[in-house]
Protein backbone atom coordinates (compact mmCIF):
# COMPACT_ATOMS: atom_id res chain seq x y z
CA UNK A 1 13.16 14.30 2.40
CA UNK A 2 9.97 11.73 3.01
CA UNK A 3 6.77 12.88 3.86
CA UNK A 4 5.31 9.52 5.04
CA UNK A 5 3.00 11.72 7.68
CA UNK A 6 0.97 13.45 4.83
CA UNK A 7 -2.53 11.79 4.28
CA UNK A 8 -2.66 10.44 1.02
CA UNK A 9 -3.68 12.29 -2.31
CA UNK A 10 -7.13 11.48 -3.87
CA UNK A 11 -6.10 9.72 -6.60
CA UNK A 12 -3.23 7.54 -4.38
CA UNK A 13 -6.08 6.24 -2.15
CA UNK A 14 -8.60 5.75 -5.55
CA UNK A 15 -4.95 3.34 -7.06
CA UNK A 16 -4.82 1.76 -3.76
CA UNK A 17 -8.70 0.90 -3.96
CA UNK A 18 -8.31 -0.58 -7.57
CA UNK A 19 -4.96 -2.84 -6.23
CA UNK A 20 -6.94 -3.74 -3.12
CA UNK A 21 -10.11 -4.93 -5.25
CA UNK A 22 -8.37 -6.82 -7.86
CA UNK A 23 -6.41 -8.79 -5.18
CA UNK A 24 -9.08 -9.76 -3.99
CA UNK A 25 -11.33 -10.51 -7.49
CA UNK A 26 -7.68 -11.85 -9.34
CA UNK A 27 -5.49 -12.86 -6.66
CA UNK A 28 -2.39 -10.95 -8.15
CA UNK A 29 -1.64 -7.27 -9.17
CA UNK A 30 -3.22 -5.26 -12.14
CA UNK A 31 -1.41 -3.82 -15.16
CA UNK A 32 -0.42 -0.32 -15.31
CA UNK A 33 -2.93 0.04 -17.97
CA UNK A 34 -5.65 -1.64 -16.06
CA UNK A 35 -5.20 0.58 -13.26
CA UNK A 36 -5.45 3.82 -15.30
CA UNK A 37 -8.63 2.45 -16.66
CA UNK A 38 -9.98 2.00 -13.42
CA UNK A 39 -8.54 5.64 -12.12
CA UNK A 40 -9.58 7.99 -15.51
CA UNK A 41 -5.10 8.42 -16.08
CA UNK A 42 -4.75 7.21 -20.28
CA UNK A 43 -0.93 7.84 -19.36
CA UNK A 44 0.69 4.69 -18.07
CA UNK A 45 3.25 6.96 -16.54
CA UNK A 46 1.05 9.01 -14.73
CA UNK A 47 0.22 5.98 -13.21
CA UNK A 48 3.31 4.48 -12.71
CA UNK A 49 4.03 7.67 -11.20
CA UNK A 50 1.47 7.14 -8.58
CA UNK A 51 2.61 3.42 -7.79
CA UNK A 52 5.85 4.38 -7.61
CA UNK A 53 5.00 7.09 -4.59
CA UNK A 54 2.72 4.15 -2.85
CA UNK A 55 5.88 2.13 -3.08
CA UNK A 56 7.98 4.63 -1.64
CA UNK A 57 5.64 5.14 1.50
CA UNK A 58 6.13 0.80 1.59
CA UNK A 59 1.98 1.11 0.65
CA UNK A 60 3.03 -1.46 -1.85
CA UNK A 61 5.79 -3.33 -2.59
CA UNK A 62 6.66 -5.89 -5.94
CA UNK A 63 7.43 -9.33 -5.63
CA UNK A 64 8.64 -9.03 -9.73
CA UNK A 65 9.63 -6.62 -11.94
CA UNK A 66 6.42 -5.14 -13.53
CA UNK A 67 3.69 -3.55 -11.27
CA UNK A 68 1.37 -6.09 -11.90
CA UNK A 69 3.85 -8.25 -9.19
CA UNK A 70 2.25 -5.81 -6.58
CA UNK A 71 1.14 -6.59 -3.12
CA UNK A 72 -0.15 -4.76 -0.51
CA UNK A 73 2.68 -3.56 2.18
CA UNK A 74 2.18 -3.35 5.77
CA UNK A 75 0.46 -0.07 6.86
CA UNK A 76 1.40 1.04 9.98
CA UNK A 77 -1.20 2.39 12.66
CA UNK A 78 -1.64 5.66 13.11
CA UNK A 79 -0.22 5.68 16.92
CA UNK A 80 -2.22 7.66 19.48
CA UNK A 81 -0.63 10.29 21.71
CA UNK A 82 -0.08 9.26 25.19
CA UNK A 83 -0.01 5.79 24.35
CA UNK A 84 3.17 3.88 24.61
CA UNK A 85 3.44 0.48 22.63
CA UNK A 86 6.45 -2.64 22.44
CA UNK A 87 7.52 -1.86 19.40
CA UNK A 88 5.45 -1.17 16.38
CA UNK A 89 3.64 -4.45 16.91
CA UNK A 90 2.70 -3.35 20.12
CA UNK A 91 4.47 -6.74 21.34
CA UNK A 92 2.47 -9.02 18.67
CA UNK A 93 3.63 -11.48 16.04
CA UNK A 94 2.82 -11.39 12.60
CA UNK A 95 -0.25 -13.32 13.27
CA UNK A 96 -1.77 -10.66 16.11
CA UNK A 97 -0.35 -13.75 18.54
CA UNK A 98 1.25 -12.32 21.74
CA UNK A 99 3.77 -14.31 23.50
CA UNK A 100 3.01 -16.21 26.24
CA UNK A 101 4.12 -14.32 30.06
């Protein structure tokens, strides 16, 4: 059973913080054991743990083998009730272009 709807856990959103910030200082992933450092876990499986539930929710997904391969997935919008959409997209390419009428 997935559970995609539950908000995320304190410490998910505190591993997604650390993958988001050293994208953007490294421009690839961090080790296992540089996330943990980051988070307070000493137990690399704790922490794989954790990436591997990210990964699961498509959070995150690896272009490699290791978790250092990691890349931000695409998070879906929270949609709003009453409001109907084309498609998840709401009609829009990948690039927030919408077609021409």
């Amino acid at each position: 059973m997935r559970r995609e709807g539950r908000p995320l856990t304190a410490r998910q959103e505190a591993v997604m913080a650390v993958i988001r910030s050293w994208l953007t200082e490294h421009g690839h992933g961090p080790t296992v054991r540089e996330i943990g450092a980051r988070v307070g876990l000493s137990s690399t499986s704790s922490v794989a743990h954790q990436l591997g539930r990210l990964e699961t929710r498509g959070l995150i997904t690896r272009t490699g083998r290791d978790w250092s391969t990691c890349v931000l997935g695409e998070e879906t919008p929270a949609r709003r009730p009453g409001l109907r959409g084309r498609g998840p997209d709401g009609g829009a390419d990948r690039y927030g272009r919408r077609p021409a009428p």
